[in-house]
Protein backbone atom coordinates (compact mmCIF):
# COMPACT_ATOMS: atom_id res chain seq x y z
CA UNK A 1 4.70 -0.73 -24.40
CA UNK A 2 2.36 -0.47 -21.82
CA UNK A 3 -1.41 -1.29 -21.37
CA UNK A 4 -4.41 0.56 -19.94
CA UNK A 5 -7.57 -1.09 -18.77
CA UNK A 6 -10.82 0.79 -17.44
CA UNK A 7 -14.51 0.34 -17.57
CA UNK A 8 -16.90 2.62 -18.64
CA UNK A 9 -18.16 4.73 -15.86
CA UNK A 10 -15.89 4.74 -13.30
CA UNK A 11 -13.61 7.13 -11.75
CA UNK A 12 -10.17 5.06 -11.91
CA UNK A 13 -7.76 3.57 -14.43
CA UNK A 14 -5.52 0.58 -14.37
CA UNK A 15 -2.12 1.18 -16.05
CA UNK A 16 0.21 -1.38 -16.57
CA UNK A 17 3.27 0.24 -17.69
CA UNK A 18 6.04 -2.32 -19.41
CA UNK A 19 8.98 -0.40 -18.34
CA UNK A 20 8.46 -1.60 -14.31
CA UNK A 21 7.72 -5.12 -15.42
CA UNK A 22 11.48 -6.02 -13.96
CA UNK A 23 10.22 -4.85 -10.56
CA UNK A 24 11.70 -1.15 -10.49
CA UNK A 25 9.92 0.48 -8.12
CA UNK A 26 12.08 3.72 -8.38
CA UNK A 27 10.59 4.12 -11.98
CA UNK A 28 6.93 3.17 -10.69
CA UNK A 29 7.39 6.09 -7.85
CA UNK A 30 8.61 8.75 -11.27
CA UNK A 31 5.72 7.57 -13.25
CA UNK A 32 3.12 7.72 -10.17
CA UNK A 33 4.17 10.88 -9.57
CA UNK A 34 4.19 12.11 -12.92
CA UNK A 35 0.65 10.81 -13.64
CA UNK A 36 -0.59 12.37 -10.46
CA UNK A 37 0.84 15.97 -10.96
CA UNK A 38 -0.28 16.17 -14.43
CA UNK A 39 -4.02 14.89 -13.87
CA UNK A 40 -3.98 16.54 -10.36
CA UNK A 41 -5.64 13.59 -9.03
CA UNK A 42 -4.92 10.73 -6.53
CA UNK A 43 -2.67 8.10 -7.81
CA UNK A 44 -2.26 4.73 -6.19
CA UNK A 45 0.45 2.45 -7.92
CA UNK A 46 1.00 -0.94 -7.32
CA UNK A 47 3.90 -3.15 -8.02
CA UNK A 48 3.79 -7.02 -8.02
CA UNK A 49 7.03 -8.56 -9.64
CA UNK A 50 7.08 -12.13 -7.52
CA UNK A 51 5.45 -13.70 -4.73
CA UNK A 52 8.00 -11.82 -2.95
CA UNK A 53 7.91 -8.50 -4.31
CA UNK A 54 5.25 -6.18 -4.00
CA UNK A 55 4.60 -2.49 -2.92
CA UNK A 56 2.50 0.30 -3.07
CA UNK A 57 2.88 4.01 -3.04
CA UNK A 58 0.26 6.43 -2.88
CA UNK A 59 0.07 10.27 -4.86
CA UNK A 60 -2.20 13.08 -4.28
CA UNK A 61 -1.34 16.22 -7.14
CA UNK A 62 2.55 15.18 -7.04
CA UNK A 63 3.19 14.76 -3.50
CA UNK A 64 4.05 10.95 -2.16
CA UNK A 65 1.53 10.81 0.92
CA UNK A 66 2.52 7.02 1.67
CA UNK A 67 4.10 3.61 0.50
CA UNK A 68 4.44 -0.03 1.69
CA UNK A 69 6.57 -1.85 0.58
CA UNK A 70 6.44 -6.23 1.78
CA UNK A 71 9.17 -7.29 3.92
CA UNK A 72 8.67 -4.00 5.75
CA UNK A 73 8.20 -5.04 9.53
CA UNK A 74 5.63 -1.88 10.45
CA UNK A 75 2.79 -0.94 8.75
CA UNK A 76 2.21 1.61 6.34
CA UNK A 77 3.22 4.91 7.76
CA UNK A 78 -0.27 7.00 6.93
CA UNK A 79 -2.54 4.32 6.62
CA UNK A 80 -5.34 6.94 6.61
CA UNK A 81 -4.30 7.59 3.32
CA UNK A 82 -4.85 4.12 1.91
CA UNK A 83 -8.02 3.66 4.27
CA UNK A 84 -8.98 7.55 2.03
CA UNK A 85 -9.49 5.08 -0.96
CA UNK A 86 -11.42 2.32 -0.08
CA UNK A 87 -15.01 1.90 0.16
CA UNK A 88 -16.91 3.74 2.95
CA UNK A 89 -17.67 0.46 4.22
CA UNK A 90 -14.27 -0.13 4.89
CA UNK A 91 -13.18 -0.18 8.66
CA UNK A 92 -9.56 0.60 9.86
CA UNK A 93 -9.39 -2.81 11.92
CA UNK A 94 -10.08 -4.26 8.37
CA UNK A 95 -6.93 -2.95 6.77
CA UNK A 96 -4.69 -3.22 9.69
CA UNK A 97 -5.55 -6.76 9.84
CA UNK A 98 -4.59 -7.21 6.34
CA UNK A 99 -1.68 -5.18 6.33
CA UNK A 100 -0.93 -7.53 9.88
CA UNK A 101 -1.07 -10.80 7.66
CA UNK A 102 0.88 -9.57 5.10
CA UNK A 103 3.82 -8.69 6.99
CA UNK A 104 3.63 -11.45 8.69
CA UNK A 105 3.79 -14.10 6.09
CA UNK A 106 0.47 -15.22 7.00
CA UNK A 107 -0.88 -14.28 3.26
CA UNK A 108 0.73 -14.54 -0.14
CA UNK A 109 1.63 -11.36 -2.11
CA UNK A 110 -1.57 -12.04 -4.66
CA UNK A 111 -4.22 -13.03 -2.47
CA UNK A 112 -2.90 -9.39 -0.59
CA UNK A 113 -3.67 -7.90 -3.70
CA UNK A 114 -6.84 -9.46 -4.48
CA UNK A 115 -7.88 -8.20 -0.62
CA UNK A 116 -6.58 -4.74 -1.69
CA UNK A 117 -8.52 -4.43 -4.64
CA UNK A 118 -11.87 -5.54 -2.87
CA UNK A 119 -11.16 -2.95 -0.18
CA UNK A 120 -10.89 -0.23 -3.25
CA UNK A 121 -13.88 -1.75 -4.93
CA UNK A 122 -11.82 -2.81 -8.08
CA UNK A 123 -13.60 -6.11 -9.56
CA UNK A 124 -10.97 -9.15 -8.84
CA UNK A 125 -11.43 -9.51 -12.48
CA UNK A 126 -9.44 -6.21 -13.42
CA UNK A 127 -6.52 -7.04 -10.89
CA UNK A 128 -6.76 -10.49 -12.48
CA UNK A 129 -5.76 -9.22 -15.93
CA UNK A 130 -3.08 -7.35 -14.25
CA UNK A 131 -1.50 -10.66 -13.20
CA UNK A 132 -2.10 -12.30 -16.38
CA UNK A 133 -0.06 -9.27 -17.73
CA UNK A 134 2.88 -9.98 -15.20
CA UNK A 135 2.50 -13.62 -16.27
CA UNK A 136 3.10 -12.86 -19.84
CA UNK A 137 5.56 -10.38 -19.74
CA UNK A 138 7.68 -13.08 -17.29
CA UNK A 139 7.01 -15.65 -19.88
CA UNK A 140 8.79 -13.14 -22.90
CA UNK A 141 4.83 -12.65 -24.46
């Protein structure tokens, strides 16, 4: 089972699909991928299983252009690409900062998310169900 949310008049989706709910973030790179080479669009794909775990991995018409995954001890390698998705009024020193707190500890895995989202212009309140989803789903709901 898996569930979709999107508002009227945008040009993204939120999927939330059940089967990477244990954290595999081989199967979130397949479905990415898959989603991305079918719609021939840009697909970015999250994956929050714990404070601990978390990643991201970025598709453009089937081809990976970049992932991050925490723990990592460099930033992402094309950061241009995730900088490609955020708001025009995003600057570069912005998301390397960010991506500087995360790895070092300085920020918890959902706040980084939340900071994420903003930089995309996705309302807090649409990540939010996406963590009430993980919250369920860890709870057997």
């Amino acid at each position: 089972q898996s569930k979709l949310f999107a508002r009227a008049k945008v040009d993204w989706i939120a999927m939330y699909p059940s089967a990477t709910e244990d954290g595999d973030s081989e199967l979130l790179k397949e479905f990415c991928q898959c989603i991305s080479k079918t719609l021939d669009a840009t697909v970015l794909g999250l994956l929050v299983s714990s404070e601990s775990t978390l990643m991201y991995v970025i598709f453009e018409h089937g081809a990976m252009l970049d992932e991050y995954e925490a723990g990592s001890k460099t930033l992402p390698a094309h950061i241009d690409c995730f900088l490609s998705l955020c708001s025009a009024s995003v600057k570069r020193k912005e998301v390397e900062s960010l991506f500087s707190s995360h790895k070092d500890a300085s920020i918890s895995s959902q706040s980084f998310v939340y900071a994420l989202a903003h930089f995309l212009n996705i309302p807090r309140a649409q990540i939010g169900m996406g963590f009430n989803h993980l919250k369920d789903a860890q709870a057997g709901r």
